[in-house]
PDB file of N, CA and C in Angstrom:
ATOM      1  N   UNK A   1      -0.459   6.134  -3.643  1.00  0.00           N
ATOM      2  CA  UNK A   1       0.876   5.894  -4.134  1.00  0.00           C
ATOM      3  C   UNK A   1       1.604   4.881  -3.243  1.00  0.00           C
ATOM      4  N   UNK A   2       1.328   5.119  -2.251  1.00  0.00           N
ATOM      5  CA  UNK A   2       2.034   4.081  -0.974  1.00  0.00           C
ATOM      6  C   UNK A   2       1.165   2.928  -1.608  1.00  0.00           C
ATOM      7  N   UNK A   3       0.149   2.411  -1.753  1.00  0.00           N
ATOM      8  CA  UNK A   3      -0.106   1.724  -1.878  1.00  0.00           C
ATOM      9  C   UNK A   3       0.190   0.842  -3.038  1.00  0.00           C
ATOM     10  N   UNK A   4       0.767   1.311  -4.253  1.00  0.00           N
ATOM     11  CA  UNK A   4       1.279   0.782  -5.380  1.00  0.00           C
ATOM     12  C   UNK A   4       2.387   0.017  -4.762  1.00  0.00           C
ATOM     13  N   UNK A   5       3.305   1.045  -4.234  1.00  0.00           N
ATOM     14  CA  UNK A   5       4.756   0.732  -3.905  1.00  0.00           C
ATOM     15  C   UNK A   5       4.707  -0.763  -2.898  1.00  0.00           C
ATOM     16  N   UNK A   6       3.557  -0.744  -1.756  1.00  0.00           N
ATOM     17  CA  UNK A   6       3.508  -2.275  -1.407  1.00  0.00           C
ATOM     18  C   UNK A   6       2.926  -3.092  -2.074  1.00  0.00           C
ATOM     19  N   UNK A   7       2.203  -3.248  -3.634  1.00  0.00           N
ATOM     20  CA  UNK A   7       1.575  -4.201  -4.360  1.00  0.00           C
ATOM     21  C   UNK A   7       3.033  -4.340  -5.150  1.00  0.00           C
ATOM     22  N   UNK A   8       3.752  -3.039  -5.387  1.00  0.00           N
ATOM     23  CA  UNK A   8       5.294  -3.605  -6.003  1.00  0.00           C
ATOM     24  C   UNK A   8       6.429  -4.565  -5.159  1.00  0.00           C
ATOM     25  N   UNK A   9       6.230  -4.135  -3.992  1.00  0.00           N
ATOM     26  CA  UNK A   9       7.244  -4.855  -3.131  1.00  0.00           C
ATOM     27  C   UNK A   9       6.665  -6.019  -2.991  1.00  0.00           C
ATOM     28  N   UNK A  10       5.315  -6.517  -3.233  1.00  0.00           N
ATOM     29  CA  UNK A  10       4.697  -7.718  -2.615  1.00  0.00           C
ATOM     30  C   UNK A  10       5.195  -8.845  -4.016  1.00  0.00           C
ATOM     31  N   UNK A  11       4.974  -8.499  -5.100  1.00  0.00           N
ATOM     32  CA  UNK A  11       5.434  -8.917  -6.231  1.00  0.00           C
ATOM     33  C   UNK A  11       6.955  -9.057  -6.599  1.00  0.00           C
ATOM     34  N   UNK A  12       7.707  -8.065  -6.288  1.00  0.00           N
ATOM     35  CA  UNK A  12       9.355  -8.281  -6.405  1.00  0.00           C
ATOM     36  C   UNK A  12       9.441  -9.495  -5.339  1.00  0.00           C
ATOM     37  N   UNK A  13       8.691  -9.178  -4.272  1.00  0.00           N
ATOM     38  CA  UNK A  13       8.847 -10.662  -3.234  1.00  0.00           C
ATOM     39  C   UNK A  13       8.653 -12.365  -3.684  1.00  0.00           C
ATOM     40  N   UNK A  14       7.907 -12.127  -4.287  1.00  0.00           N
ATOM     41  CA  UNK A  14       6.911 -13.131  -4.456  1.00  0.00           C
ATOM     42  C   UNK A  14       8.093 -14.070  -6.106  1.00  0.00           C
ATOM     43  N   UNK A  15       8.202 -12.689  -6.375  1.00  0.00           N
ATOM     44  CA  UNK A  15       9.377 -13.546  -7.656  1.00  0.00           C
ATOM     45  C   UNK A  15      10.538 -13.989  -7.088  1.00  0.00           C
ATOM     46  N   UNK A  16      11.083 -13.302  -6.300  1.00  0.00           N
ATOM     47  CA  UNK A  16      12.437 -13.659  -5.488  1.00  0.00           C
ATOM     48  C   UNK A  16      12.508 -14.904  -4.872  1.00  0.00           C
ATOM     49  N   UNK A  17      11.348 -15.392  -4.443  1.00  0.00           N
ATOM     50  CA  UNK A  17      10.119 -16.840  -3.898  1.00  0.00           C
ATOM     51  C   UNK A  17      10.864 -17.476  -5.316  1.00  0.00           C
ATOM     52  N   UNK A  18       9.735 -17.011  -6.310  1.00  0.00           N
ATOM     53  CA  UNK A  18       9.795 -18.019  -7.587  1.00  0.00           C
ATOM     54  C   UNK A  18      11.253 -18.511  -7.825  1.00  0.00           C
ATOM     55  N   UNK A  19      12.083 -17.217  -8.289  1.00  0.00           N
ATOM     56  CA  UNK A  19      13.310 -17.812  -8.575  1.00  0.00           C
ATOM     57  C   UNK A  19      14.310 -18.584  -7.590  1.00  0.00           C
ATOM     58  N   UNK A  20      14.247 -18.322  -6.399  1.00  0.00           N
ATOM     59  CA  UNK A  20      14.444 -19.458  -5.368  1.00  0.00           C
ATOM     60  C   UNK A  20      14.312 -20.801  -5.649  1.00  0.00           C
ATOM     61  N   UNK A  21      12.772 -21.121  -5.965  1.00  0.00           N
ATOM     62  CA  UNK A  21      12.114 -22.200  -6.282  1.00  0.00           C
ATOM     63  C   UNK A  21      12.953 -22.829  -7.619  1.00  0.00           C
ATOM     64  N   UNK A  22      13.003 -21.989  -8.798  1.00  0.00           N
ATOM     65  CA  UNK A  22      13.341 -22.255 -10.246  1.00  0.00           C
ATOM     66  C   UNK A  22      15.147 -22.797 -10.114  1.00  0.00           C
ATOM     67  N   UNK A  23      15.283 -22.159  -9.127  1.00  0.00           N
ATOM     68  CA  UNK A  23      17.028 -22.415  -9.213  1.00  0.00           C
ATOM     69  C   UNK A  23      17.245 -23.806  -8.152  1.00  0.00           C
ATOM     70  N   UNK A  24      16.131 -24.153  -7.088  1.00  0.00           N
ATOM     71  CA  UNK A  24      16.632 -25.236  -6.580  1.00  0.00           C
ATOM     72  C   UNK A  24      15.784 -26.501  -6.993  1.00  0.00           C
ATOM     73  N   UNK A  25      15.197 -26.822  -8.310  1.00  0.00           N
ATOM     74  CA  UNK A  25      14.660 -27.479  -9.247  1.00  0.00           C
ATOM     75  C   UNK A  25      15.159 -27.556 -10.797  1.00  0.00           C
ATOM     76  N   UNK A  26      16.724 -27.154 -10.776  1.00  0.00           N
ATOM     77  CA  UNK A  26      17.976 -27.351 -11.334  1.00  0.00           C
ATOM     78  C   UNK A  26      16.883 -26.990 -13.340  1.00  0.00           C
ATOM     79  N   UNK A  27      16.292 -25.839 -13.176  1.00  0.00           N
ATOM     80  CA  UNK A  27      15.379 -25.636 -14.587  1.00  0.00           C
ATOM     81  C   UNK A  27      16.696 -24.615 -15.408  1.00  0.00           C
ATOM     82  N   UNK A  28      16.055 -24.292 -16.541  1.00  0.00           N
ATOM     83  CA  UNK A  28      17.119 -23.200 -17.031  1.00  0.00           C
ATOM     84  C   UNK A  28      17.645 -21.933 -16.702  1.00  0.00           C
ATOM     85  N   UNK A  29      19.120 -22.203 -16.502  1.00  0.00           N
ATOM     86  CA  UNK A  29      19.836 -20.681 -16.053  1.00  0.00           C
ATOM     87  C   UNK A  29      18.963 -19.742 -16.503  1.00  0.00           C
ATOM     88  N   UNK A  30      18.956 -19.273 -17.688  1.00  0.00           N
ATOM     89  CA  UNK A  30      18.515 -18.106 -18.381  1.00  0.00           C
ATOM     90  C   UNK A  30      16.878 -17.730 -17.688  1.00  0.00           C
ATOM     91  N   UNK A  31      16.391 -18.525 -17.334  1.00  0.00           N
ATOM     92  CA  UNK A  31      14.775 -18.553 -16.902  1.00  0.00           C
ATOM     93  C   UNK A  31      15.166 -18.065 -15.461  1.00  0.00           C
ATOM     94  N   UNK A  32      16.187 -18.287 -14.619  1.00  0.00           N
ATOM     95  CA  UNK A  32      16.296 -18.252 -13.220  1.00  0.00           C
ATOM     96  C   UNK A  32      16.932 -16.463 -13.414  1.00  0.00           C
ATOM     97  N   UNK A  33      17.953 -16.396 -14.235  1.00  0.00           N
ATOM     98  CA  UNK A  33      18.401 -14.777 -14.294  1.00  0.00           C
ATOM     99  C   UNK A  33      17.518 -14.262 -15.120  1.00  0.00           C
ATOM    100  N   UNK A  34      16.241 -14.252 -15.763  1.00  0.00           N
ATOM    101  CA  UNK A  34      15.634 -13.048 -16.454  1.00  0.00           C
ATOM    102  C   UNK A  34      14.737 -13.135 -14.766  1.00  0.00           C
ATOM    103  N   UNK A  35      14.340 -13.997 -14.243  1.00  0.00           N
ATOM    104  CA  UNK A  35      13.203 -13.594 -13.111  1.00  0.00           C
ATOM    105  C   UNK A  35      14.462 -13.047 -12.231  1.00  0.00           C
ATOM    106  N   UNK A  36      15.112 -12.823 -11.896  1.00  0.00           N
ATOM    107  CA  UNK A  36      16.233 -12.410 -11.319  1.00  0.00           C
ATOM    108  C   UNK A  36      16.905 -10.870 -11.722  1.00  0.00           C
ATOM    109  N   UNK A  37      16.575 -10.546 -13.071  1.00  0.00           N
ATOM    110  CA  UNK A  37      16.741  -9.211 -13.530  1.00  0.00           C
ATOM    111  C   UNK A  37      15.274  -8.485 -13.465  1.00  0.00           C
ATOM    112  N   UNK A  38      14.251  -9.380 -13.825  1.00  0.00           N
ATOM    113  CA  UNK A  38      12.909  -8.462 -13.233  1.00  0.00           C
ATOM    114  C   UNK A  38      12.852  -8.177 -11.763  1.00  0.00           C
ATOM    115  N   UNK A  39      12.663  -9.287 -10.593  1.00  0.00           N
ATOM    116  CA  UNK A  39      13.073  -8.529  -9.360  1.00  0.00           C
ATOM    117  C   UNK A  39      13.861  -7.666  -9.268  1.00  0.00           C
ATOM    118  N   UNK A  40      15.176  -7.407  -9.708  1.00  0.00           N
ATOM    119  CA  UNK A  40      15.821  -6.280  -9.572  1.00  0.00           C
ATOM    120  C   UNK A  40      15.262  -5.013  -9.817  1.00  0.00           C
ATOM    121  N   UNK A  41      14.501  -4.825 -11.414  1.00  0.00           N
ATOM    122  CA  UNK A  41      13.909  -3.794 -11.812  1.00  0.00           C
ATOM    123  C   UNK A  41      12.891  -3.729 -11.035  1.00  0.00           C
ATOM    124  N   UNK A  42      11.833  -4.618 -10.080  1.00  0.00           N
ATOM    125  CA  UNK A  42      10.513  -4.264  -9.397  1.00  0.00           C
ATOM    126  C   UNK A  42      11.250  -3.626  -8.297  1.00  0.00           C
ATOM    127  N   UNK A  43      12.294  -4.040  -7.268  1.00  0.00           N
ATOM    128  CA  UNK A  43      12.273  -3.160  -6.425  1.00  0.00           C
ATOM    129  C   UNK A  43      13.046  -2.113  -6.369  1.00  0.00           C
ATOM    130  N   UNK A  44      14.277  -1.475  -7.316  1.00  0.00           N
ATOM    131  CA  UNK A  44      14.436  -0.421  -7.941  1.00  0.00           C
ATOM    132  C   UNK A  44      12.990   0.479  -8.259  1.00  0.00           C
ATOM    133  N   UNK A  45      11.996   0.024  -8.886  1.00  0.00           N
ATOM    134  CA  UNK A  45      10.526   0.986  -8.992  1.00  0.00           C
ATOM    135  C   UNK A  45       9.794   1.021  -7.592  1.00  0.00           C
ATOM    136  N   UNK A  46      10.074   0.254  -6.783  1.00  0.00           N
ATOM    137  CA  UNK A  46       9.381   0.201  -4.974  1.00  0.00           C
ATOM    138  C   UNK A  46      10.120   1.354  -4.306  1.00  0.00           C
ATOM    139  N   UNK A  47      11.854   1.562  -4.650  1.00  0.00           N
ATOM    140  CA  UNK A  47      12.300   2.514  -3.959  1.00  0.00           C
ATOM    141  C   UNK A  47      12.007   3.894  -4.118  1.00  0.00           C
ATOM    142  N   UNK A  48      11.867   3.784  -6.004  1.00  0.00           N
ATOM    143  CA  UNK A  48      11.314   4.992  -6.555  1.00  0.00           C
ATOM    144  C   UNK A  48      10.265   5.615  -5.816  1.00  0.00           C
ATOM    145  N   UNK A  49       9.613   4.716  -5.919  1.00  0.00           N
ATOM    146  CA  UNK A  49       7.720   5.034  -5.618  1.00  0.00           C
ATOM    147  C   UNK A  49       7.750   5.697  -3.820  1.00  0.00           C
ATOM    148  N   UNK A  50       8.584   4.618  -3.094  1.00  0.00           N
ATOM    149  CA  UNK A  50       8.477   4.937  -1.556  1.00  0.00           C
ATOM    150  C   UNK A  50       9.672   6.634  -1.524  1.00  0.00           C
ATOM    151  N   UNK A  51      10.675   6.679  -2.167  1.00  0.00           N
ATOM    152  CA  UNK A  51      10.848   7.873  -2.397  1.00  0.00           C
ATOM    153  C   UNK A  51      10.274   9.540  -2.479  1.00  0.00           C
ATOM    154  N   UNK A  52       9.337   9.096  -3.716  1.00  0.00           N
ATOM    155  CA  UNK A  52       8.066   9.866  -4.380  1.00  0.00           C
ATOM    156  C   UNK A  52       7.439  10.079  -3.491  1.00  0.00           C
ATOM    157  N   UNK A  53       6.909   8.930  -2.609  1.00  0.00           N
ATOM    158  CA  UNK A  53       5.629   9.413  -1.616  1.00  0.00           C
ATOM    159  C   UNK A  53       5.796   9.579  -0.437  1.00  0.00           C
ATOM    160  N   UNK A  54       7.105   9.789  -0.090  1.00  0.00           N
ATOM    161  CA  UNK A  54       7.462  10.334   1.333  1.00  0.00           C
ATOM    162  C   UNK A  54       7.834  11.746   0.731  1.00  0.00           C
ATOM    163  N   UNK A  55       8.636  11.973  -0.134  1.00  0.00           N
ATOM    164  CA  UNK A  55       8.871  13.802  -1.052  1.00  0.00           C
ATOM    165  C   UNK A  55       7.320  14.064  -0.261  1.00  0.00           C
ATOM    166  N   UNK A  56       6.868  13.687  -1.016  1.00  0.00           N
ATOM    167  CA  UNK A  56       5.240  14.674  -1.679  1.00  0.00           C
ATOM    168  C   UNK A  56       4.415  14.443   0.314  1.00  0.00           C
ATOM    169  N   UNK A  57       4.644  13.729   1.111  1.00  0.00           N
ATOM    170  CA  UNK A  57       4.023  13.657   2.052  1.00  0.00           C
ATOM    171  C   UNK A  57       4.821  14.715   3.187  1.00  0.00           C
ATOM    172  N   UNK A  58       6.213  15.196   2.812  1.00  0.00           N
ATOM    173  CA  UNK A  58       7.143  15.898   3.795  1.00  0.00           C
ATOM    174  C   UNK A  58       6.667  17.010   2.833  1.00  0.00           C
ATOM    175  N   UNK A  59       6.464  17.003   1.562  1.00  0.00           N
ATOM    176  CA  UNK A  59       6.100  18.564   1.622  1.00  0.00           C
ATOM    177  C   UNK A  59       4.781  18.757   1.882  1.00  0.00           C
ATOM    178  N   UNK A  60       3.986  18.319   1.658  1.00  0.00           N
ATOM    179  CA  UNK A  60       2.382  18.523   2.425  1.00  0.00           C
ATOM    180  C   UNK A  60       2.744  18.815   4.031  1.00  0.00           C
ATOM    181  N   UNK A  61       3.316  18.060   4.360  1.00  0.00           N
ATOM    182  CA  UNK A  61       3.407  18.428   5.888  1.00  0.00           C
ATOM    183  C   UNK A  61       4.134  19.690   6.471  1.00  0.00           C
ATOM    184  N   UNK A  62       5.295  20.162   5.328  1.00  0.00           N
ATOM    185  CA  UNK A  62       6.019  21.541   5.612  1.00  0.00           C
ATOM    186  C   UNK A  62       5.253  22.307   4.836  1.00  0.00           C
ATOM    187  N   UNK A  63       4.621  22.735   4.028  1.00  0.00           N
ATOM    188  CA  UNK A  63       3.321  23.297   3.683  1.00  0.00           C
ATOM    189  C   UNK A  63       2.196  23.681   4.868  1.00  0.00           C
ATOM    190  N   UNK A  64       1.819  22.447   5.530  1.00  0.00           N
ATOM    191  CA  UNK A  64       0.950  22.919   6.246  1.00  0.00           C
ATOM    192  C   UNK A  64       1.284  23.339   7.680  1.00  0.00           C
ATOM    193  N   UNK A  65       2.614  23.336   7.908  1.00  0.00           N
ATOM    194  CA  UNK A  65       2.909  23.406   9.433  1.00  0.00           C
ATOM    195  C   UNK A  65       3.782  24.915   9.051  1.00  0.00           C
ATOM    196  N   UNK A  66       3.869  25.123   7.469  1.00  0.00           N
ATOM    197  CA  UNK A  66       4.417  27.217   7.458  1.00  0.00           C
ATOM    198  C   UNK A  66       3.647  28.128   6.922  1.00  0.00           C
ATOM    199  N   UNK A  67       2.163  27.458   7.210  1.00  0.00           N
ATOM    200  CA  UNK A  67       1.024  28.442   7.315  1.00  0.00           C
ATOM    201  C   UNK A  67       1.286  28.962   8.148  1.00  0.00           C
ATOM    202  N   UNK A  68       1.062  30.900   7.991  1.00  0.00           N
ATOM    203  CA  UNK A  68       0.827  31.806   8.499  1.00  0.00           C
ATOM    204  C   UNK A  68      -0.723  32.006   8.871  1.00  0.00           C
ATOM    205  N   UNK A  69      -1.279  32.194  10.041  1.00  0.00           N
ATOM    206  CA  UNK A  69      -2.321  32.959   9.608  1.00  0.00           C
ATOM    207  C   UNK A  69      -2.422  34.719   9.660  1.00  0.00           C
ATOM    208  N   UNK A  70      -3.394  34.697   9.012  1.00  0.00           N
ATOM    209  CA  UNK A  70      -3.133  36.312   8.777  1.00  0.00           C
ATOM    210  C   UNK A  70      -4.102  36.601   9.477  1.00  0.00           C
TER     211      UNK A  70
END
Protein backbone atom coordinates (compact mmCIF):
# COMPACT_ATOMS: atom_id res chain seq x y z
CA UNK A 1 0.00 0.00 0.00
CA UNK A 2 2.89 2.36 0.84
CA UNK A 3 4.03 1.59 -2.17
CA UNK A 4 1.05 2.73 -4.39
CA UNK A 5 0.89 5.94 -2.39
CA UNK A 6 4.71 6.75 -3.65
CA UNK A 7 3.93 5.64 -7.43
CA UNK A 8 0.86 8.27 -6.64
CA UNK A 9 2.96 10.98 -5.27
CA UNK A 10 5.63 10.33 -7.99
CA UNK A 11 2.93 11.03 -10.69
CA UNK A 12 0.96 14.02 -8.97
CA UNK A 13 4.76 15.26 -9.11
CA UNK A 14 5.61 14.67 -12.32
CA UNK A 15 2.23 16.51 -13.60
CA UNK A 16 2.82 19.49 -11.40
CA UNK A 17 6.41 19.35 -13.67
CA UNK A 18 4.06 19.13 -16.76
CA UNK A 19 1.78 21.87 -15.96
CA UNK A 20 4.64 24.14 -14.97
CA UNK A 21 6.02 23.40 -18.34
CA UNK A 22 2.35 23.89 -20.22
CA UNK A 23 1.79 27.26 -18.48
CA UNK A 24 5.30 28.73 -19.23
CA UNK A 25 4.90 27.79 -23.10
CA UNK A 26 1.84 30.25 -23.05
CA UNK A 27 -0.50 26.69 -24.51
CA UNK A 28 -4.23 26.59 -23.49
CA UNK A 29 -5.61 27.78 -20.11
CA UNK A 30 -8.09 25.02 -19.97
CA UNK A 31 -5.21 22.28 -20.75
CA UNK A 32 -2.97 23.96 -17.90
CA UNK A 33 -6.18 23.84 -15.20
CA UNK A 34 -7.58 20.30 -16.09
CA UNK A 35 -3.68 18.99 -15.43
CA UNK A 36 -3.94 21.24 -12.48
CA UNK A 37 -7.32 19.74 -11.18
CA UNK A 38 -5.89 16.14 -11.76
CA UNK A 39 -2.79 16.88 -9.55
CA UNK A 40 -5.03 18.06 -7.05
CA UNK A 41 -7.16 14.85 -7.13
CA UNK A 42 -3.66 12.55 -7.27
CA UNK A 43 -2.43 13.93 -4.15
CA UNK A 44 -5.70 14.17 -2.22
CA UNK A 45 -5.62 9.98 -3.11
CA UNK A 46 -1.57 9.99 -1.81
CA UNK A 47 -2.91 11.46 1.50
CA UNK A 48 -5.70 8.99 1.54
CA UNK A 49 -3.54 6.04 0.87
CA UNK A 50 -0.51 7.33 3.37
CA UNK A 51 -3.40 7.75 5.90
CA UNK A 52 -4.77 4.09 5.30
CA UNK A 53 -1.37 2.64 5.70
CA UNK A 54 -0.11 4.17 8.69
CA UNK A 55 -4.10 3.28 10.41
CA UNK A 56 -3.55 -0.35 9.46
CA UNK A 57 0.39 -0.32 10.40
CA UNK A 58 -0.41 1.46 14.14
CA UNK A 59 -2.91 -1.09 14.53
CA UNK A 60 -0.77 -4.12 13.68
CA UNK A 61 1.66 -2.69 15.94
CA UNK A 62 -0.95 -2.07 19.00
CA UNK A 63 -2.20 -5.54 18.29
CA UNK A 64 0.98 -6.99 18.65
CA UNK A 65 2.57 -5.10 21.50
CA UNK A 66 -1.28 -6.02 23.74
CA UNK A 67 -0.59 -9.55 23.41
CA UNK A 68 -1.01 -11.24 26.53
CA UNK A 69 0.63 -14.34 26.94
CA UNK A 70 -1.18 -16.84 28.69
Amino acid sequence: MLALAIVIFAAAIVLAWMTQWVEAHDLPVYLAQGMHLIGMVLFFLDGCFVIAASSILAARLYRMLSKEDL
